[in-house]
Structure formats: structure tokens, C-alpha cells
C-alpha atoms as a PDB file:
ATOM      1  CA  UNK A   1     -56.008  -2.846-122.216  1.00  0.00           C
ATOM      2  CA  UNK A   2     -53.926   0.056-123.030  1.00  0.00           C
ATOM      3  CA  UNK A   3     -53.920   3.336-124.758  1.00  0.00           C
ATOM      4  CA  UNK A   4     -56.143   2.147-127.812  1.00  0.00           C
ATOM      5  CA  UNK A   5     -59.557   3.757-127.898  1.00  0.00           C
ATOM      6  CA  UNK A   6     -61.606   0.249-127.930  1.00  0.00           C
ATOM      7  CA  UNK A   7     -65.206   0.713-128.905  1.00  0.00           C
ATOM      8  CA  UNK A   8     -65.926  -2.864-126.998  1.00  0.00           C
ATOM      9  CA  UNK A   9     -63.939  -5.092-124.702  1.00  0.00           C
ATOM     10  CA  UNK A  10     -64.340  -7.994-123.517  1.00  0.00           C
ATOM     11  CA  UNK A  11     -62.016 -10.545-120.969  1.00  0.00           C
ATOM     12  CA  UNK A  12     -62.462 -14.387-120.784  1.00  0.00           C
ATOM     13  CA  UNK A  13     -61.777 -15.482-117.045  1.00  0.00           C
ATOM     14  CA  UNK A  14     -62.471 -18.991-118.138  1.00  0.00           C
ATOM     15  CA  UNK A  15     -62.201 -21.860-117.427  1.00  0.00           C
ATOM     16  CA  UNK A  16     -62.438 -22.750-121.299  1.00  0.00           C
ATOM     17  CA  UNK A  17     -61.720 -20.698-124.115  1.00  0.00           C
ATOM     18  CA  UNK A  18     -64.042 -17.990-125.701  1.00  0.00           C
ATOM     19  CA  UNK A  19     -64.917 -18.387-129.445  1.00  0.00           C
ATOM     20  CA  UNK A  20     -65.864 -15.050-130.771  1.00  0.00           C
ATOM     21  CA  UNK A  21     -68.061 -14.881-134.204  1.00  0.00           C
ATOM     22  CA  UNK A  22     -67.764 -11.630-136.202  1.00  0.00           C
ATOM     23  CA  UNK A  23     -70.820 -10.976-138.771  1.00  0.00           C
ATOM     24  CA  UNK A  24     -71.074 -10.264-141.214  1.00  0.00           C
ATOM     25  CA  UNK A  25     -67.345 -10.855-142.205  1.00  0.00           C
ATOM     26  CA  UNK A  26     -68.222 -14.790-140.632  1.00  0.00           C
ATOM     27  CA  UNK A  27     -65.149 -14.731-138.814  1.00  0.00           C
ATOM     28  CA  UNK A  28     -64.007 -16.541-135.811  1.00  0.00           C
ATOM     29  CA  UNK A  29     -61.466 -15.508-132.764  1.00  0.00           C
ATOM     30  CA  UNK A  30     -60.800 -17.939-130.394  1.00  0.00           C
ATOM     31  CA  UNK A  31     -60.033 -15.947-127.030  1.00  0.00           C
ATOM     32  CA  UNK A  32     -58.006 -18.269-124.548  1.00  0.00           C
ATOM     33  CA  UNK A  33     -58.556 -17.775-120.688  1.00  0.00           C
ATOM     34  CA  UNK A  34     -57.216 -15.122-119.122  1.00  0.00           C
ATOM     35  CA  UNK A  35     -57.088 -12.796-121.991  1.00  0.00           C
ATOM     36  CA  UNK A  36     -58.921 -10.234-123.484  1.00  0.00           C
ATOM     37  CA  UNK A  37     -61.155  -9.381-126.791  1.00  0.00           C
ATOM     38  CA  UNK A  38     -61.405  -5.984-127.883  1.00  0.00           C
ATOM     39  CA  UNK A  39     -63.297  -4.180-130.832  1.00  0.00           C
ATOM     40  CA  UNK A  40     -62.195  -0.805-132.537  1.00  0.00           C
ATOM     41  CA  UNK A  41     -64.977   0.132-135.063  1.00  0.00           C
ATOM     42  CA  UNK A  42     -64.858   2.173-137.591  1.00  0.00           C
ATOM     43  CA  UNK A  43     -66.107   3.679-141.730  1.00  0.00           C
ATOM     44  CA  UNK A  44     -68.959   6.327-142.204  1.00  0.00           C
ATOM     45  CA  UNK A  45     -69.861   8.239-139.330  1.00  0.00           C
ATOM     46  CA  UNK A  46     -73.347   7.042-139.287  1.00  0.00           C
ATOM     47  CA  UNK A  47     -72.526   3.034-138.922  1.00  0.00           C
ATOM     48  CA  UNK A  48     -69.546   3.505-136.617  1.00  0.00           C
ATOM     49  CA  UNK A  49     -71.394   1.345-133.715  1.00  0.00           C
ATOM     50  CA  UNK A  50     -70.077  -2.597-132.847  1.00  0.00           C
ATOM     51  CA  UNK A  51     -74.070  -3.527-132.967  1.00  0.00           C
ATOM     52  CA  UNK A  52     -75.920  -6.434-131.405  1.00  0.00           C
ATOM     53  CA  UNK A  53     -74.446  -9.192-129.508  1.00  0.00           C
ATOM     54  CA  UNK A  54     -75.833 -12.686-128.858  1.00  0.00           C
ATOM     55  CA  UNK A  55     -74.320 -14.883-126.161  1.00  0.00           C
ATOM     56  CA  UNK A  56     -74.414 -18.576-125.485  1.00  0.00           C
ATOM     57  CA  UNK A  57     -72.256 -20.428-122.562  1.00  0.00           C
ATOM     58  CA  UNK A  58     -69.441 -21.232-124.965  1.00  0.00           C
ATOM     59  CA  UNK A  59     -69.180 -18.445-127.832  1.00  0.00           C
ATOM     60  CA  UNK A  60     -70.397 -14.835-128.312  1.00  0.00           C
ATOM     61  CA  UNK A  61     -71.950 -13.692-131.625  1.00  0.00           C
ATOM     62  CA  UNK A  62     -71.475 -10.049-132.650  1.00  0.00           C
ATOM     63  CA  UNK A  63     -73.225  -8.441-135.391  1.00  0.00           C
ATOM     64  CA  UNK A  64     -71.587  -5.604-136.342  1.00  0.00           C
ATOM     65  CA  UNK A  65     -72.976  -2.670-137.547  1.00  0.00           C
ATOM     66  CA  UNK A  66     -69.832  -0.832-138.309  1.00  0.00           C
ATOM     67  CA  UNK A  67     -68.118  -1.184-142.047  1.00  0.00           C
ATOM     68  CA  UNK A  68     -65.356  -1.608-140.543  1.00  0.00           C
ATOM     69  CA  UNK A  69     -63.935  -3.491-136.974  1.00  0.00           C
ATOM     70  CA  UNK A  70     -60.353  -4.306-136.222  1.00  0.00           C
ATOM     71  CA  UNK A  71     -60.370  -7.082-133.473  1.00  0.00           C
ATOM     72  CA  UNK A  72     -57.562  -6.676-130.842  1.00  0.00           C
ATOM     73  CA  UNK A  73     -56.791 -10.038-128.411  1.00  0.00           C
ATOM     74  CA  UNK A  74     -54.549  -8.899-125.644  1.00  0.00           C
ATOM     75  CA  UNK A  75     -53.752  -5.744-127.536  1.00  0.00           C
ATOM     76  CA  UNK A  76     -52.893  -7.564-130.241  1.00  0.00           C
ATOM     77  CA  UNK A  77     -54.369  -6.728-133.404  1.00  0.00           C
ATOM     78  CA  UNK A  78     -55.596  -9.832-135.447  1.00  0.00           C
ATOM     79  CA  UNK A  79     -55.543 -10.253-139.046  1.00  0.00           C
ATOM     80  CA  UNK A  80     -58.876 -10.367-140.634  1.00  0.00           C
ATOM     81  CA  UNK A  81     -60.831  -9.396-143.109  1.00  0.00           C
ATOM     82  CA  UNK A  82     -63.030  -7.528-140.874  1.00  0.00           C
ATOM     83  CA  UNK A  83     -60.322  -4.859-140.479  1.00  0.00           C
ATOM     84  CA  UNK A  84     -59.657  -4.865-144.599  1.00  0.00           C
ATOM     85  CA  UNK A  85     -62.845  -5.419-146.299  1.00  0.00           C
ATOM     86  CA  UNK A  86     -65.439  -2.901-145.889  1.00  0.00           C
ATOM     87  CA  UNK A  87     -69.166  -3.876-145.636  1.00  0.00           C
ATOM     88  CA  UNK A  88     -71.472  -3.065-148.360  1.00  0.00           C
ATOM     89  CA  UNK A  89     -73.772  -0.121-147.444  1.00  0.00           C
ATOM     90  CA  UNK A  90     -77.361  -1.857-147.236  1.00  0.00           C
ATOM     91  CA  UNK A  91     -76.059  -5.509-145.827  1.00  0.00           C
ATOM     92  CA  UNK A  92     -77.845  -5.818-142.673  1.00  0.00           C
ATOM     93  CA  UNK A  93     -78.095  -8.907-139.930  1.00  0.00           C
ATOM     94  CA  UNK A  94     -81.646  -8.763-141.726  1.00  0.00           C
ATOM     95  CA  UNK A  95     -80.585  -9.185-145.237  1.00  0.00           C
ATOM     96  CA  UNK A  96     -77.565 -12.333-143.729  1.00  0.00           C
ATOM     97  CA  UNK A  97     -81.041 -14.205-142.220  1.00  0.00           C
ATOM     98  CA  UNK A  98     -82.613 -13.988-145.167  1.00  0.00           C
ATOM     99  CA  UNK A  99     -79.597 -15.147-147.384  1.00  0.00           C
ATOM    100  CA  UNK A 100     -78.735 -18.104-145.328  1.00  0.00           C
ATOM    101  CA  UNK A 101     -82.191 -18.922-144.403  1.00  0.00           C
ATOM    102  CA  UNK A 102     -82.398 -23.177-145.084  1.00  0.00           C
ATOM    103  CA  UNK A 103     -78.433 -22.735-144.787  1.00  0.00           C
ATOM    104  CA  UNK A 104     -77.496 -24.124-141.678  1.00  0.00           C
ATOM    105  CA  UNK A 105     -74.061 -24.643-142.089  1.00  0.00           C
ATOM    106  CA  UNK A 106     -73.353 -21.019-142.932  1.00  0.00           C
ATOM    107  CA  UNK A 107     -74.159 -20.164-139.435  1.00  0.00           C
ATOM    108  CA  UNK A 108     -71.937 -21.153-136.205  1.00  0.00           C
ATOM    109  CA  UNK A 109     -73.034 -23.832-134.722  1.00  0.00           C
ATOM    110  CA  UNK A 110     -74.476 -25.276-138.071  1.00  0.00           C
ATOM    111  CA  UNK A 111     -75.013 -28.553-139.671  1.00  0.00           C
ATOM    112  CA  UNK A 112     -72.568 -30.304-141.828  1.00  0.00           C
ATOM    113  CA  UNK A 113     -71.761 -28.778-145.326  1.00  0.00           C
ATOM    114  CA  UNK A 114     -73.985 -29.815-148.173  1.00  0.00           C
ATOM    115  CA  UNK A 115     -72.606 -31.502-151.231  1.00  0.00           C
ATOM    116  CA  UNK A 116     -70.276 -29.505-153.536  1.00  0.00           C
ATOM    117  CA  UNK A 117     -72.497 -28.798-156.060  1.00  0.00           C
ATOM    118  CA  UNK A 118     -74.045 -26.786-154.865  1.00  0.00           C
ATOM    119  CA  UNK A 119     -72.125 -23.110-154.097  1.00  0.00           C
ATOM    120  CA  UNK A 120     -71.029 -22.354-150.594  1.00  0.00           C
ATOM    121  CA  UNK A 121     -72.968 -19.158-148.850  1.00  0.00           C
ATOM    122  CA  UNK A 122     -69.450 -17.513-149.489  1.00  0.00           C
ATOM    123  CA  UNK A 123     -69.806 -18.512-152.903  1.00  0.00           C
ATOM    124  CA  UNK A 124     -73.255 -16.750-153.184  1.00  0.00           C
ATOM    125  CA  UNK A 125     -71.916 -13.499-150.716  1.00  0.00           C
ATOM    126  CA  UNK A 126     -69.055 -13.049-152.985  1.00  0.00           C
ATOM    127  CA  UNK A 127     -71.832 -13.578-155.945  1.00  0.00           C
ATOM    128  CA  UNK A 128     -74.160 -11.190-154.326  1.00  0.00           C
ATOM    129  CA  UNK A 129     -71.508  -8.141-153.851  1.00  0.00           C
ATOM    130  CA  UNK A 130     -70.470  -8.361-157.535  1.00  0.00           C
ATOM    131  CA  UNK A 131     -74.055  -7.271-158.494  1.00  0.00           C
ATOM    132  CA  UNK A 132     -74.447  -4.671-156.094  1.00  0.00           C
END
């Protein structure tokens, strides 16, 4: 890494890829070997922290705590939303388990979609921050 100030870093000796998950944004990175993952968080002072992290053999699960976290692979900064769109004070991993509770394939790793008809958990996010 170089002169950035990373909050977190991570580097992916391999031998497969790393597939990064970024709530509550729902975003994916997909690290390839030999390269790094780093996190620059940032928004209020008091929810400037990267927060929890879950990790399974072939993907790491980071539930961010920060309104704000520009993700950096190999000092390069990706484009996301993460880095953009700031996260509603009050939405918590708490509130997401609640939200997508029965909803399977809102979560990584999850089931196969469910019909159209009914609306997509980004559907009902999108629904939920217009009210708040």
C-alpha cells in the first residue's frame, strides 16, 4: 500500500480469488490473488469505524459501520456506491437482519430470486429510505 491512510487492509495470497461483500451498500469486490483490499472510512466523527467482519474460506463479509467507505484494490480506488451514497443515520446490521429476514436471496450466498412480483430487497431499501 502506499501513502493513503487505510482504515483496513487486507491482501489475498491465494490461490483463488477473494470476493469481498460490503454492507450495507450490498456490494461486491472481487480481489484476485496477489493483490490487495483496502478500506478508507469515513462521515460523522462518531461512525467513522469499518465495523464487524465475518469470514468464510471463500469471501469476507464486512459490515460497515462508517457512512461512508471508499474501497481501494491495489491502490486503486473502485467505483461504488459505498464511496457516494451515505448511510442513513439509524440503519444498523440489526435493522438489514430484520429487513431481509425470510429473504434469502438478498444475502450472499442466498437462494435463487423469487418471482417478480414481488419487489426486490433493493426495491423495499430504496422504499424504506424515502420514508425516513
Amino acid at each position: 500500500m502506499t501513502k493513503i491512510d487505510y482504515d483496513w487492509g487486507l491482501s489475498n495470497p491465494g490461490p483463488d480469488q477473494l470476493m469481498v461483500w460490503l454492507e450495507p451498500w450490498a456490494e461486491e469486490f472481487v480481489v484476485p490473488v496477489r493483490s490487495t483490499v483496502a478500506l478508507k472510512a469515513s462521515g460523522r466523527a462518531e461512525a467513522r469505524e469499518i465495523g464487524d467482519i465475518e469470514w468464510a474460506s471463500d469471501h469476507i463479509v464486512i459490515w460497515a459501520s462508517a457512512t461512508i467507505v471508499q474501497v481501494f484494490i491495489d491502490d486503486v480506488l473502485q467505483d461504488s456506491a459505498s464511496a457516494a451514497i451515505s448511510v442513513p443515520e439509524g440503519l444498523s446490521r440489526g435493522m438489514l437482519n430484520i429487513l431481509f429476514k425470510g429473504q434469502p436471496s438478498a444475502r450472499l450466498g442466498g437462494a435463487a430470486s423469487h418471482p417478480k412480483d414481488q419487489p426486490s430487497w433493493r426495491e423495499r431499501l430504496w422504499r424504506w429510505l424515502r420514508l425516513n
